[in-house]
C-alpha atoms as a PDB file:
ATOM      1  CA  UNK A   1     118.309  92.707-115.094  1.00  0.00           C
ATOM      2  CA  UNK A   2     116.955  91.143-118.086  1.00  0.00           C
ATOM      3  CA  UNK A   3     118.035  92.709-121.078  1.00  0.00           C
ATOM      4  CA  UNK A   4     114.823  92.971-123.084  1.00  0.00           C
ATOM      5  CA  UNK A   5     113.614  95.029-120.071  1.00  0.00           C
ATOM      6  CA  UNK A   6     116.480  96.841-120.203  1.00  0.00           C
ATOM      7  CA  UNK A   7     115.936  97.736-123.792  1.00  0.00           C
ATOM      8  CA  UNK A   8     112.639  99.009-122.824  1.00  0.00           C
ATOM      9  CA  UNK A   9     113.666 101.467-120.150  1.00  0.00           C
ATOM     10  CA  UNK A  10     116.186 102.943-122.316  1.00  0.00           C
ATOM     11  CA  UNK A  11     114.066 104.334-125.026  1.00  0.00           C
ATOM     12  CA  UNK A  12     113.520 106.707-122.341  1.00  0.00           C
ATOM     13  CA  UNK A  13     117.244 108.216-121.973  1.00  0.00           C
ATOM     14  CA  UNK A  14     116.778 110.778-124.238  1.00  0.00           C
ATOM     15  CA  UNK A  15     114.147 112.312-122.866  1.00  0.00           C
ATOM     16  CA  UNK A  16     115.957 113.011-119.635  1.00  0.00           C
ATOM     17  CA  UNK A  17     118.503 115.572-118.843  1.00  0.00           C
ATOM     18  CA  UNK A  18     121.994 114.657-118.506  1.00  0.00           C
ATOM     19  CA  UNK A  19     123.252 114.557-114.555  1.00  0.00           C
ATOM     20  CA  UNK A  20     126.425 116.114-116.230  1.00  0.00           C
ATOM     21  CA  UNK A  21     129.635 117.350-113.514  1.00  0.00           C
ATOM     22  CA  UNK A  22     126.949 117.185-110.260  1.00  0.00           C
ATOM     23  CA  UNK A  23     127.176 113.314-110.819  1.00  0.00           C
ATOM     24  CA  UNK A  24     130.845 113.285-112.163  1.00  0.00           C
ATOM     25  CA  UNK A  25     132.327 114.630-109.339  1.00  0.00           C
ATOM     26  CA  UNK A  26     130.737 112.553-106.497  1.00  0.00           C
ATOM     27  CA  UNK A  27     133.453 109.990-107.609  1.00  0.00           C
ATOM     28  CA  UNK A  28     136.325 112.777-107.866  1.00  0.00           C
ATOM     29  CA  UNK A  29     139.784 112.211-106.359  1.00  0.00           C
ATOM     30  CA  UNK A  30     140.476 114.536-103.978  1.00  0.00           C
ATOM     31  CA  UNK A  31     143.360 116.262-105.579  1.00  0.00           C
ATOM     32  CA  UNK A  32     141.420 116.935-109.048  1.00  0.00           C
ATOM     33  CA  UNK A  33     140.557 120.525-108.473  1.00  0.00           C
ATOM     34  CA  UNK A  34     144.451 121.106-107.885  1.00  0.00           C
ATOM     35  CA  UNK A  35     145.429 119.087-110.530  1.00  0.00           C
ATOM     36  CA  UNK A  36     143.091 121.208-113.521  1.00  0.00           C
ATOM     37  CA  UNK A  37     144.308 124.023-111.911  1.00  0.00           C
ATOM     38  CA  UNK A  38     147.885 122.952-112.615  1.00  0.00           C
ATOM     39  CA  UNK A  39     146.955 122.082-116.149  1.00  0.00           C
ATOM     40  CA  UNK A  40     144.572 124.769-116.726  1.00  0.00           C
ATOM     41  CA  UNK A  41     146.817 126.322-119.850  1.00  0.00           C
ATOM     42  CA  UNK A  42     147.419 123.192-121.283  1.00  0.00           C
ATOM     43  CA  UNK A  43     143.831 121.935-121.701  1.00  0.00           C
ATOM     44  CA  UNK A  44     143.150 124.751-124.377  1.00  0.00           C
ATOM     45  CA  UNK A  45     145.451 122.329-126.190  1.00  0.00           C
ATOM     46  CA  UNK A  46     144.017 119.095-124.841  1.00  0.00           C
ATOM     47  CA  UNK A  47     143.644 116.018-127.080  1.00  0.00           C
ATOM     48  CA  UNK A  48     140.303 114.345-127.647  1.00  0.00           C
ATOM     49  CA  UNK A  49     138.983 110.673-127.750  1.00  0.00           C
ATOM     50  CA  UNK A  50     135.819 108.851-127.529  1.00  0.00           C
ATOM     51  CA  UNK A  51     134.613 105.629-125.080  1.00  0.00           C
ATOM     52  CA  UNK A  52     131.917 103.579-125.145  1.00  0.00           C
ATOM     53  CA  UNK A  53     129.829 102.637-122.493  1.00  0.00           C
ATOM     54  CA  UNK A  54     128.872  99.341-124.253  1.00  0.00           C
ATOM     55  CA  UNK A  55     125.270  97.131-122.556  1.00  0.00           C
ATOM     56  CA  UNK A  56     124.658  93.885-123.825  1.00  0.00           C
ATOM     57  CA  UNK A  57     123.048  90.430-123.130  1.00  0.00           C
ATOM     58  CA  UNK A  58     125.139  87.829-121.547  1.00  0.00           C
ATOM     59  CA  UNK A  59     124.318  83.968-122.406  1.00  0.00           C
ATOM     60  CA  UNK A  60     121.232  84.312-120.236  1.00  0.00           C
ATOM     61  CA  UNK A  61     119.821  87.347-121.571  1.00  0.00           C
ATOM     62  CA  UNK A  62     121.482  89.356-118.127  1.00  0.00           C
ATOM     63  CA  UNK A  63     122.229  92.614-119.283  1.00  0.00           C
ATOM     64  CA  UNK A  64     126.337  93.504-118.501  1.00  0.00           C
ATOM     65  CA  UNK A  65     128.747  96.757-119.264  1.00  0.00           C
ATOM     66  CA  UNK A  66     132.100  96.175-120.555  1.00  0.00           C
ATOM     67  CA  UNK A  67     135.020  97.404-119.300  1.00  0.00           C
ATOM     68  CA  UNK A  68     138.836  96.879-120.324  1.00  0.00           C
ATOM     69  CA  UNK A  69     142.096  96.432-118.015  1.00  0.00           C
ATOM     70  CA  UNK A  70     144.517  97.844-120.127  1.00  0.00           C
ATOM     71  CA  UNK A  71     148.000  97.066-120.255  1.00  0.00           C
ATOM     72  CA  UNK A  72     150.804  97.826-118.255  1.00  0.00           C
ATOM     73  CA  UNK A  73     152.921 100.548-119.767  1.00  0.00           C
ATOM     74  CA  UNK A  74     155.471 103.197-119.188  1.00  0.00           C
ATOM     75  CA  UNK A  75     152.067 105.780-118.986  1.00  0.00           C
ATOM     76  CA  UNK A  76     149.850 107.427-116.433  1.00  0.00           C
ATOM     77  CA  UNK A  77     146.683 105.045-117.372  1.00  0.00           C
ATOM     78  CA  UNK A  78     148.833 101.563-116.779  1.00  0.00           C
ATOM     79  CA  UNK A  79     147.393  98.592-115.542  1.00  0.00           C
ATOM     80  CA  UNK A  80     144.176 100.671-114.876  1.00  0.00           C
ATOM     81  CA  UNK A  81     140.235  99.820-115.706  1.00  0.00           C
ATOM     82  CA  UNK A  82     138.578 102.086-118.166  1.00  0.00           C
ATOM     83  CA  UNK A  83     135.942 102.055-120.769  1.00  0.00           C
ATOM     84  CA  UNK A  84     136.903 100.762-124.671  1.00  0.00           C
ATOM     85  CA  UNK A  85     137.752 103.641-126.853  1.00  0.00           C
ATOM     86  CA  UNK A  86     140.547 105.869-127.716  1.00  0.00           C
ATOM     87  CA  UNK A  87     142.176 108.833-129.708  1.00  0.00           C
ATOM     88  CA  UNK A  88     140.575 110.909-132.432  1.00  0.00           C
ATOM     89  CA  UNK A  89     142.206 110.118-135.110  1.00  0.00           C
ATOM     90  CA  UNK A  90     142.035 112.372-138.458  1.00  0.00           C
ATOM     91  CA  UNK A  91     140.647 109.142-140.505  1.00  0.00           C
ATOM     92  CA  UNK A  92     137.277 109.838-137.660  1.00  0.00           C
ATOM     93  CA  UNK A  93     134.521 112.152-138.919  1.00  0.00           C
ATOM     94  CA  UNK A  94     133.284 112.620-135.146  1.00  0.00           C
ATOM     95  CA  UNK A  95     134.375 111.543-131.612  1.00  0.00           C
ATOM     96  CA  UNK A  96     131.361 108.968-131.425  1.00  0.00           C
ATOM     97  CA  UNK A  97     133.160 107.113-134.540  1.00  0.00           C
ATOM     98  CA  UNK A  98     135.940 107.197-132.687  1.00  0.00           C
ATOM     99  CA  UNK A  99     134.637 105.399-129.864  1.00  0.00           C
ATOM    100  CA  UNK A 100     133.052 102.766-131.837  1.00  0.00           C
ATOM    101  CA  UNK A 101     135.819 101.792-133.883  1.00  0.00           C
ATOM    102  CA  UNK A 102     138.114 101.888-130.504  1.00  0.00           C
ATOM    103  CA  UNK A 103     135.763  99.461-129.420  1.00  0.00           C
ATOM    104  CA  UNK A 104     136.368  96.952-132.327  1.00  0.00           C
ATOM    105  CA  UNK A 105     139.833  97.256-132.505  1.00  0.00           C
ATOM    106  CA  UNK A 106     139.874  96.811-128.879  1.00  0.00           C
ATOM    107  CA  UNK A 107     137.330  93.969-127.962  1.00  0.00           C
ATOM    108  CA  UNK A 108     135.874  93.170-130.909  1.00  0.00           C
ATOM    109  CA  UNK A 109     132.720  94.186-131.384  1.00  0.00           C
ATOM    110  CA  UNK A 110     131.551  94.884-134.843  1.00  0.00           C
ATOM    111  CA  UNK A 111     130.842  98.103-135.887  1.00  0.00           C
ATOM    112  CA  UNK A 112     127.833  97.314-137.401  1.00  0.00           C
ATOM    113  CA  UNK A 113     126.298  96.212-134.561  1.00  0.00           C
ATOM    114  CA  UNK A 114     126.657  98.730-132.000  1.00  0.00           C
ATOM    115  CA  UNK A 115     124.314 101.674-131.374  1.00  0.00           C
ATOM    116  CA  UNK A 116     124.945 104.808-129.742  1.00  0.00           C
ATOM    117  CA  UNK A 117     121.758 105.854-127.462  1.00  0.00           C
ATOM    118  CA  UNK A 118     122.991 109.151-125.822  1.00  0.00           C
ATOM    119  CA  UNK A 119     126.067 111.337-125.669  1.00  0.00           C
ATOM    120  CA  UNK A 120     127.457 111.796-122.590  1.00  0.00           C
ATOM    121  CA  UNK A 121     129.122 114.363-120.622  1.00  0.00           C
ATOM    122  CA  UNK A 122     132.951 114.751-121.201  1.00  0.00           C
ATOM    123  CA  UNK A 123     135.540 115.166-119.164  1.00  0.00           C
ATOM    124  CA  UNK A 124     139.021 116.372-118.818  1.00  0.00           C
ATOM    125  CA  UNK A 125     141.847 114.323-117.763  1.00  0.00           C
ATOM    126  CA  UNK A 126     144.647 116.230-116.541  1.00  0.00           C
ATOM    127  CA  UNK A 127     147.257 113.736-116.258  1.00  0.00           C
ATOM    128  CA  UNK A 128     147.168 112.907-119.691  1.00  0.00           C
ATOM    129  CA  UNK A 129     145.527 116.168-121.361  1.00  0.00           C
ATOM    130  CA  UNK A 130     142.671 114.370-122.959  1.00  0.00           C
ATOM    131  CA  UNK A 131     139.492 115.987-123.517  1.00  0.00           C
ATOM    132  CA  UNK A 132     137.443 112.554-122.992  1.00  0.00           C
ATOM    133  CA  UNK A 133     134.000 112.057-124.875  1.00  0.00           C
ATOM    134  CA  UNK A 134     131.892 108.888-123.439  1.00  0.00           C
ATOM    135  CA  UNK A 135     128.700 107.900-125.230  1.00  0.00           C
ATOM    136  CA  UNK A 136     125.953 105.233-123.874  1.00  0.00           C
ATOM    137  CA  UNK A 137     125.707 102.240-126.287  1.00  0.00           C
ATOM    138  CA  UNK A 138     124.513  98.904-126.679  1.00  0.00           C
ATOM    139  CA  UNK A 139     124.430  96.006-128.526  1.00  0.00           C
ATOM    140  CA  UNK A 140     121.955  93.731-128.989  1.00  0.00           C
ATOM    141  CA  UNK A 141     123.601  90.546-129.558  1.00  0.00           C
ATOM    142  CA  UNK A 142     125.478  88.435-126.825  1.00  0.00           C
ATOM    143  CA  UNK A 143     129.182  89.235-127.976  1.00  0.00           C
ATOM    144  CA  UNK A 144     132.401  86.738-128.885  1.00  0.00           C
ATOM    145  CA  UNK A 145     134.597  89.231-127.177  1.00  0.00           C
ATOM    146  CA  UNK A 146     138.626  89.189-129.145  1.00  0.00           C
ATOM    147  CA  UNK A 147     140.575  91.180-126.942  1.00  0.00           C
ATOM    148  CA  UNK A 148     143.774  93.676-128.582  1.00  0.00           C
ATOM    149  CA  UNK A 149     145.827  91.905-127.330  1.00  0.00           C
ATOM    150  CA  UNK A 150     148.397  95.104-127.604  1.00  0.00           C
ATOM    151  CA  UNK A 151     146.546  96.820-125.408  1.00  0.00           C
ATOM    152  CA  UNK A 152     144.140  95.206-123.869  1.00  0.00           C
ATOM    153  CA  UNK A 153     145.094  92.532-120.673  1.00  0.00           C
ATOM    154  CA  UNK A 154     141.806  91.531-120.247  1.00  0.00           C
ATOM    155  CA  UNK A 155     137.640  92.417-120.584  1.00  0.00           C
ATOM    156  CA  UNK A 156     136.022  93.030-117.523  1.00  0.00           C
ATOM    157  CA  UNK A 157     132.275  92.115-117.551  1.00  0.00           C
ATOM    158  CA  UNK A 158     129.657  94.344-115.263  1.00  0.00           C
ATOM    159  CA  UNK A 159     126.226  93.147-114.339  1.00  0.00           C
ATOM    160  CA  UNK A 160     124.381  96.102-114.416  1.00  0.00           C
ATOM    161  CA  UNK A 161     122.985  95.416-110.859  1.00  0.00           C
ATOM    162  CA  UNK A 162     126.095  95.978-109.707  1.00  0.00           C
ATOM    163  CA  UNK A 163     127.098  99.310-111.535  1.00  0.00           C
ATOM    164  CA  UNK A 164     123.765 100.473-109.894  1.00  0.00           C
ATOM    165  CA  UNK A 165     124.562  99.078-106.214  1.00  0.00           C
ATOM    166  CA  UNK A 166     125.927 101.329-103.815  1.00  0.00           C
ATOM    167  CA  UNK A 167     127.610  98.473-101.908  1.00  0.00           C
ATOM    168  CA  UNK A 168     130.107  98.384-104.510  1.00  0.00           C
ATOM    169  CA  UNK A 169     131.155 102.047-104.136  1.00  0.00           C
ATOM    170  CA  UNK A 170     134.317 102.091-101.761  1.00  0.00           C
ATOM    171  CA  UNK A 171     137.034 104.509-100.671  1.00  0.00           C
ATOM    172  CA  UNK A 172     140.602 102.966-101.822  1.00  0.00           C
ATOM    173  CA  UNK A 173     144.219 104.299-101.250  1.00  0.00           C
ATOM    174  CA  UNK A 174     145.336 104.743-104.986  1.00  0.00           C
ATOM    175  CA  UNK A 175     148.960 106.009-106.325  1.00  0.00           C
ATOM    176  CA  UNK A 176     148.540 109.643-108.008  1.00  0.00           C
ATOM    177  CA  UNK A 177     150.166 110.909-110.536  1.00  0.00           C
ATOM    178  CA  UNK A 178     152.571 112.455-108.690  1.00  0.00           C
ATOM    179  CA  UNK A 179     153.575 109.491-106.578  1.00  0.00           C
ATOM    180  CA  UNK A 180     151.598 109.967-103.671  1.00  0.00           C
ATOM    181  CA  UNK A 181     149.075 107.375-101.985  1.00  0.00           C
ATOM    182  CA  UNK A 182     145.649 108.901-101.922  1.00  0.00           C
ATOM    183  CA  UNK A 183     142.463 107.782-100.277  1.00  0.00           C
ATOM    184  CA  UNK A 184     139.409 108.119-103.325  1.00  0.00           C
ATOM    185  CA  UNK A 185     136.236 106.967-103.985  1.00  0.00           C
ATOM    186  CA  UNK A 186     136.109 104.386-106.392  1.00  0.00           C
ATOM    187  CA  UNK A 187     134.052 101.261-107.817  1.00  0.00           C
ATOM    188  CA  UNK A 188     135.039  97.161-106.824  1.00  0.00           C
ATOM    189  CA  UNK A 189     134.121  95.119-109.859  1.00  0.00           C
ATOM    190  CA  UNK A 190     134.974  91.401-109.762  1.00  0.00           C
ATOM    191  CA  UNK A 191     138.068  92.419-107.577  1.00  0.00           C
ATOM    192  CA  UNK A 192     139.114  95.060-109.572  1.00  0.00           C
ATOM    193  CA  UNK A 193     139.245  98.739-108.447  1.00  0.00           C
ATOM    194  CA  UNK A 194     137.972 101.609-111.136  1.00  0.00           C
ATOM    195  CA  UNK A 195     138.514 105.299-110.031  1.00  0.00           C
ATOM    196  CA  UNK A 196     139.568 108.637-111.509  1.00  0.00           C
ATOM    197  CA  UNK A 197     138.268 109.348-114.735  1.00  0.00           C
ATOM    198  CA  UNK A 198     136.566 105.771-115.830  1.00  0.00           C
ATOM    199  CA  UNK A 199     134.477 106.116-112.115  1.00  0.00           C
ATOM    200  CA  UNK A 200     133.523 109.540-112.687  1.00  0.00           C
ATOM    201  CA  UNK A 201     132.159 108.575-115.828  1.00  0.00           C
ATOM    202  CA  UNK A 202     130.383 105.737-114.422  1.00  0.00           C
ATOM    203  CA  UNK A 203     128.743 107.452-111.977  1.00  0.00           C
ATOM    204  CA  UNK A 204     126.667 109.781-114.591  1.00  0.00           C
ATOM    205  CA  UNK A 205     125.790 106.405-116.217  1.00  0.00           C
ATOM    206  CA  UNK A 206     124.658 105.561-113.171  1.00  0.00           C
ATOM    207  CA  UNK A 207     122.292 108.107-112.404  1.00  0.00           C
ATOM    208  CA  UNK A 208     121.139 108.562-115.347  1.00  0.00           C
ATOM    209  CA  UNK A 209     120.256 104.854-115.375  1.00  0.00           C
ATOM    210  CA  UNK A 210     118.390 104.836-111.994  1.00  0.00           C
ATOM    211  CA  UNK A 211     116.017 107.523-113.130  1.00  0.00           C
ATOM    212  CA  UNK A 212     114.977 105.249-115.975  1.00  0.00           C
ATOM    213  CA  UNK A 213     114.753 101.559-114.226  1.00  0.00           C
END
């Protein structure tokens, strides 16, 4: 889709009611329900961070969504696909600051450029007891991506006409976080599988996006 267009359609976002857990949930593991349950005294204590949902133009004015494949580490999120963003951190007025200075540490995108359309729903993660905020943002200007390189193995670009394709929406035996192999519904980008948390999110991007294009 051409990003001017997309620009366009967007103005409308706010305007429209958030598809909030209804959407969420139609990419939810199977075993989520048991796992909140499990952590359902330890989210009063959860930690919080922010994530950006970041639209752009590509070199030919195609509008994209970038993702990140972070790192592999000894952690629950290893080696997985998720959104740029990260921990509050007490230097952070708000959660949306958060997310876009995340996003500049971790891809490089500066701050200064980036604008935050609409606030998204949250969402708990149980494996790691984060209270996740995601917010819908774009930028305007085709970016020179620098990846962190601590974290970050490599940016994963989205054409948004995939994102809103449901050929692209597959069921995939995953590893949980207890070590078992799972069947769940989850997202193929450019070979890469996105589930849990980062497809959940996705998927209220994605509705919210269809009611607008």
């Amino acid at each position: 889709m051409d990003f001017n267009n997309f620009l366009i359609a967007i103005a409308k976002i706010k305007n429209i009611p958030l598809p909030g857990e209804a959407s969420q949930f139609k990419m939810s593991p199977p075993f989520r329900s048991e796992l909140i349950k499990v952590y359902n005294g330890a989210k009063l204590k959860a930690k919080r961070a922010g994530v950006l949902a970041l639209f752009y133009p590509d070199n030919q004015q195609r509008t994209k969504l970038a993702l990140i494949l972070r790192k592999t580490y000894r952690g629950v999120h290893s080696a997985q696909i998720g959104f740029p963003g990260g921990r509050y951190e007490d230097k952070d007025k708000t959660l949306r600051q958060t997310a876009i200075r995340e996003t500049f540490e971790e891809i490089g995108i500066s701050m200064n450029l980036i604008e935050v359309i609409q606030r998204m729903t949250d969402i708990y993660i149980p494996p790691s007891n984060f209270y996740v905020q995601p917010f819908f943002a774009i930028t305007k200007s085709t970016p020179v991506f620098k990846k962190q390189d601590s974290e970050v193995e490599a940016i994963l670009e989205v054409a948004i006409s995939e994102l809103l394709d449901d050929r692209f929406v597959i069921q995939e035996s995953v590893m949980s976080s207890n070590g078992n192999l799972v069947d769940v519904p989850a997202y193929v980008f450019n070979g890469h599988i996105v589930w849990g948390a980062t497809a959940m999110m996705l998927s209220e991007i994605k509705d919210l996006t269809r009611q607008i294009l």
